[in-house]
Protein backbone atom coordinates (compact mmCIF):
# COMPACT_ATOMS: atom_id res chain seq x y z
CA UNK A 1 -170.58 -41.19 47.54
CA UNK A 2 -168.39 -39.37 50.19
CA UNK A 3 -165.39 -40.01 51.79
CA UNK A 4 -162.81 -38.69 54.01
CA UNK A 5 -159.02 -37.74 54.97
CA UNK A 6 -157.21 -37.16 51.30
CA UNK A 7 -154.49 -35.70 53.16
CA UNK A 8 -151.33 -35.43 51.34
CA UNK A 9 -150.94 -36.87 47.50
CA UNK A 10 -148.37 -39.30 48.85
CA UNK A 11 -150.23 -40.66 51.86
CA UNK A 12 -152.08 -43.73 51.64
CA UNK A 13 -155.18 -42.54 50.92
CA UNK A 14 -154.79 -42.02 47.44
CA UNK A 15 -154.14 -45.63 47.03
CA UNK A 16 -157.21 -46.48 48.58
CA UNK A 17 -158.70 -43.89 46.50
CA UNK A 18 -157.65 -45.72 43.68
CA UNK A 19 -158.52 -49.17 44.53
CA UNK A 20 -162.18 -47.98 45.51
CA UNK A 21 -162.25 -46.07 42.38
CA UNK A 22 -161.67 -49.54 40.05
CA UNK A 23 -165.16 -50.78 42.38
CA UNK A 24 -167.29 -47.88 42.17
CA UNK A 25 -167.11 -44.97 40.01
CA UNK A 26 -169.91 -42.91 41.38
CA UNK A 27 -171.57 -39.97 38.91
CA UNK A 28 -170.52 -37.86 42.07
CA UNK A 29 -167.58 -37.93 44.53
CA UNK A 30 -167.38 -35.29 47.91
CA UNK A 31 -163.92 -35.62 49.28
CA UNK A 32 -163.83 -33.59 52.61
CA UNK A 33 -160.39 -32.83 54.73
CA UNK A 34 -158.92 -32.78 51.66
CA UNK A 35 -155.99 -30.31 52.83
CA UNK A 36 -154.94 -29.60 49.48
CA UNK A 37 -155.26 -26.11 47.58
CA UNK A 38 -156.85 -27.04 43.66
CA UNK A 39 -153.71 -27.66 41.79
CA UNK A 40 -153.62 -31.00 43.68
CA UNK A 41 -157.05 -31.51 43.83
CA UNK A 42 -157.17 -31.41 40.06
CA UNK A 43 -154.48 -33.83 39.31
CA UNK A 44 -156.21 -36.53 41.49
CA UNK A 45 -159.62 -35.80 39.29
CA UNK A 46 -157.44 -36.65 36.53
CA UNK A 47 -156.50 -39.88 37.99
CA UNK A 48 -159.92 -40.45 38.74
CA UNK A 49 -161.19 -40.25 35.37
CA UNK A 50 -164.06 -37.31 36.55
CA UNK A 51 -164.89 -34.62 33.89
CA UNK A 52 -165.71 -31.54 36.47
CA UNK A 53 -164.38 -30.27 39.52
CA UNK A 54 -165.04 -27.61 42.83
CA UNK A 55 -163.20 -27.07 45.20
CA UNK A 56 -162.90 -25.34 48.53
CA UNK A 57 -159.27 -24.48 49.08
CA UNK A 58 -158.48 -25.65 53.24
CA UNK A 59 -157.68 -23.28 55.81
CA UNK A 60 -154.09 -23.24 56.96
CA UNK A 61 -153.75 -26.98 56.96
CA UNK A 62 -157.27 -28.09 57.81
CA UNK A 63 -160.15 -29.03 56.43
CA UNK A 64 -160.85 -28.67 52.26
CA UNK A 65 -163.58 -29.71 50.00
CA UNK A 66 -163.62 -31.52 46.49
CA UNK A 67 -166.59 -32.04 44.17
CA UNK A 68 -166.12 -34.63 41.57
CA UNK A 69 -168.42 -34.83 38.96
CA UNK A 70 -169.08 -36.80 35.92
CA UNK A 71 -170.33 -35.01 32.68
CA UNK A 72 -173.69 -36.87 32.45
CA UNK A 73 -174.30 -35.03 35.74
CA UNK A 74 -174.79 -31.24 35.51
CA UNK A 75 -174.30 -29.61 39.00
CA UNK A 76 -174.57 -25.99 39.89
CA UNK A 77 -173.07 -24.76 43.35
CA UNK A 78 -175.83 -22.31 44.78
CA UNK A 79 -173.29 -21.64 48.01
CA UNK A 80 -170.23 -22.94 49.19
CA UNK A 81 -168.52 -22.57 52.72
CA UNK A 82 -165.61 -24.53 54.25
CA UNK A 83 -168.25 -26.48 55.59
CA UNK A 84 -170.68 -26.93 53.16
CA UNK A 85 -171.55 -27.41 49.24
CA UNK A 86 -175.29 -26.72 48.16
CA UNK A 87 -175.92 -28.02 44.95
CA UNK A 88 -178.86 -28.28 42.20
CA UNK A 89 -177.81 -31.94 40.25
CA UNK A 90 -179.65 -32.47 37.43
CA UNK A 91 -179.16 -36.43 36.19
CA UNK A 92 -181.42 -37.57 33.29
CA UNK A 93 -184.75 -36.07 33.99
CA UNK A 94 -183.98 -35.90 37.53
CA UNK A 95 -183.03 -32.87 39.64
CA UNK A 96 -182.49 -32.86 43.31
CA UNK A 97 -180.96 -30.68 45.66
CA UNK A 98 -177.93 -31.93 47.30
CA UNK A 99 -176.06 -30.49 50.18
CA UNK A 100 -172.78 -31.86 51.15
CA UNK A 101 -171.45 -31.37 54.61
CA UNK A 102 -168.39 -31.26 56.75
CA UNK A 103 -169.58 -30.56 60.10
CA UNK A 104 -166.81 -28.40 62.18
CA UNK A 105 -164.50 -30.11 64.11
CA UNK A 106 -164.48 -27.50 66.63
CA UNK A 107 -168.28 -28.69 69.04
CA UNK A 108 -168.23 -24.87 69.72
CA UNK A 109 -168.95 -23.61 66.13
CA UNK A 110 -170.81 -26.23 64.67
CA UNK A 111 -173.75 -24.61 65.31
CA UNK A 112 -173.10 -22.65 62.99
CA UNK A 113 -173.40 -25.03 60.11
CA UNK A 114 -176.51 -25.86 61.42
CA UNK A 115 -177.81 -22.75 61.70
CA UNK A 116 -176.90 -21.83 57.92
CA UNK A 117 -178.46 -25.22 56.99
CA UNK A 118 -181.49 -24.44 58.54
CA UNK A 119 -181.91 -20.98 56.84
CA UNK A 120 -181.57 -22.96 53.66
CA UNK A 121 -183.97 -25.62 54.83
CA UNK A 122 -186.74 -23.38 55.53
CA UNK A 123 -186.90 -22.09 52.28
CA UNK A 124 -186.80 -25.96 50.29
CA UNK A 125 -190.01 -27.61 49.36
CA UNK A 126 -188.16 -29.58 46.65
CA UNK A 127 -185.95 -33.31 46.94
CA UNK A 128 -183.32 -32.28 48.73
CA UNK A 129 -180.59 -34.87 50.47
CA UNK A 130 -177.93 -33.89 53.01
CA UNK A 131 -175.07 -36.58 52.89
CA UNK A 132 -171.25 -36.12 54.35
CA UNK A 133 -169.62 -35.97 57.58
CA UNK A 134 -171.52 -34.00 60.15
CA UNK A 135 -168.99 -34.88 62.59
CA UNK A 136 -172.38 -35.22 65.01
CA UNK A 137 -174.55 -37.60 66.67
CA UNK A 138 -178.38 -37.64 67.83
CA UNK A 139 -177.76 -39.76 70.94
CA UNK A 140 -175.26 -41.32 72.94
CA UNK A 141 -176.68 -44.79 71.56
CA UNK A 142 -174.44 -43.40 68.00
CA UNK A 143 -171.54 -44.13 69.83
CA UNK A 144 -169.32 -46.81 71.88
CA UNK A 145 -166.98 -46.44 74.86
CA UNK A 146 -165.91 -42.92 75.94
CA UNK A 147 -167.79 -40.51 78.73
CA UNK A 148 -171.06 -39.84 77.85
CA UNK A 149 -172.27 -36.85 76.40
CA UNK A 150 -175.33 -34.65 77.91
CA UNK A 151 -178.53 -35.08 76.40
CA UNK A 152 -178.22 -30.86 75.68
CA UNK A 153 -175.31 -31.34 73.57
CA UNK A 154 -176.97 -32.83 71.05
CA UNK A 155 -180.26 -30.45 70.28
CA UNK A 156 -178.66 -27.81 68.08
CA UNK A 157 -178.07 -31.02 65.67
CA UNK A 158 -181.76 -32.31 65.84
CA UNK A 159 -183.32 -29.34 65.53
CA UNK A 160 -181.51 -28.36 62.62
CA UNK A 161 -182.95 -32.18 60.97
CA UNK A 162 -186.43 -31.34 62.40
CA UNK A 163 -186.35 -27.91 60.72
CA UNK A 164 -185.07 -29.02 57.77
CA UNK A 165 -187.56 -31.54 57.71
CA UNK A 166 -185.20 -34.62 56.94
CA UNK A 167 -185.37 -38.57 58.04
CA UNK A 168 -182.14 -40.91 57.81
CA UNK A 169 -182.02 -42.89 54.81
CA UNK A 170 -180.97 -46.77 55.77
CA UNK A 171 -177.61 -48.08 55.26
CA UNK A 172 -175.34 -51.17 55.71
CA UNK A 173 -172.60 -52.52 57.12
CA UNK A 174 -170.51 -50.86 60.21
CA UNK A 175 -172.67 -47.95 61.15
CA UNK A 176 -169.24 -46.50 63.65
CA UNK A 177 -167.88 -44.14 60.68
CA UNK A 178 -165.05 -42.86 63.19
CA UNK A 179 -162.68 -44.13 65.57
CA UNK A 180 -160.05 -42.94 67.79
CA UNK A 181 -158.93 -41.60 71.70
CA UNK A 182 -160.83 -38.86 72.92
CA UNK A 183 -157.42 -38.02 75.78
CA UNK A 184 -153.92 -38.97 75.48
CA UNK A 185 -154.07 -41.64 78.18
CA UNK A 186 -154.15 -44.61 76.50
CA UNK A 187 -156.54 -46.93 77.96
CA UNK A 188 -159.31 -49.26 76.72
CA UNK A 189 -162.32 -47.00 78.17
CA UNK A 190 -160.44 -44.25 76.19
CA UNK A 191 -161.40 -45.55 72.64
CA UNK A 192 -164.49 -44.18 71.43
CA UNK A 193 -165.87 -44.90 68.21
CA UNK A 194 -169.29 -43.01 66.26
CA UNK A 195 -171.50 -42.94 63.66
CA UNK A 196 -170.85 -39.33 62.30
CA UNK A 197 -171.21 -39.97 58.89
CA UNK A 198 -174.72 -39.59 57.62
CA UNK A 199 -177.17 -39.70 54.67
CA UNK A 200 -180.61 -37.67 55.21
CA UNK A 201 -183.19 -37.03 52.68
């Protein structure tokens, strides 16, 4: 399970935190945007209940990764960026390869997470899942309201799937993960909303 926007201890995410954790308490949690260093990070795994943490400390105020684990799960962190977690999980007799993502924010450098994804991809032959927030889409058809984008922009993405040799697992419910105003003039053709969150395998 992944999620999204801890932000500060005090903001309203934790409660919702909270209330999801009393529904679902996942053998592994990815918090991204977490904009915490780990002293925080580490009390909310307490509150949690999780046995194991990583972390990836943010930069300045933005971005930040969290790993929750529990200890029926062993996980070992092959590499770690501000952008991505590659992990070996081992659950039962089951191991799998697991990367978690946060795509950039920035369009113009997050070409650079695929291109480190597909170095790592080109190597795999075993399981291996991508899940997270690629902050990306494959086609304009991932998206509502807004300009829309050229078909260009959105190669460096699918090549980096193709190369890593990886097909979109199905999901349910609302497939628009993100929401908001692309420019400060606030009108209805302004709100844009996408599917940027995203389970491959």
């Amino acid at each position: 399970m992944d999620t999204q926007g801890l932000g500060r201890p005090q903001d309203l995410t934790i409660p919702r935190l909270m209330e999801m954790r009393k529904k679902h308490f996942p053998e592994i949690l990815f918090l991204m945007e977490t904009m915490n260093v780990r002293d925080v990070i580490v009390d909310i795994q307490e509150w949690l209940g999780y046995d194991k943490v990583y972390t990836v400390d943010p930069v300045g105020k933005c971005g930040g990764l969290a790993l929750f684990w529990k200890k029926s799960v062993s996980v070992e962190v092959l590499y770690a960026d501000k952008n991505i977690l590659d992990l070996q999980v081992e659950y039962g007799v089951s191991r799998l390869l697991v990367s978690c993502i946060y795509g950039n924010p920035s369009s113009d450098l997050r070409h650079l997470v695929w291109e480190r994804l597909s170095r790592i991809g080109s190597q795999r032959k075993e399981g291996w899942c991508l899940v997270g927030d690629f902050n990306e889409i494959l086609h304009n058809g991932e998206k509502l309201g807004g300009p829309r984008r050229s078909e260009a922009s959105f190669v460096d993405f699918s090549v980096m799937l193709k190369t890593c040799d990886m097909i979109e697992l199905p999901s349910s419910g609302n497939g628009f993960t993100w929401g908001g105003r692309r420019r400060s003039i606030e009108v209805p053709s302004d709100l844009t909303k996408e599917c940027c969150i995203n389970r491959w395998c």
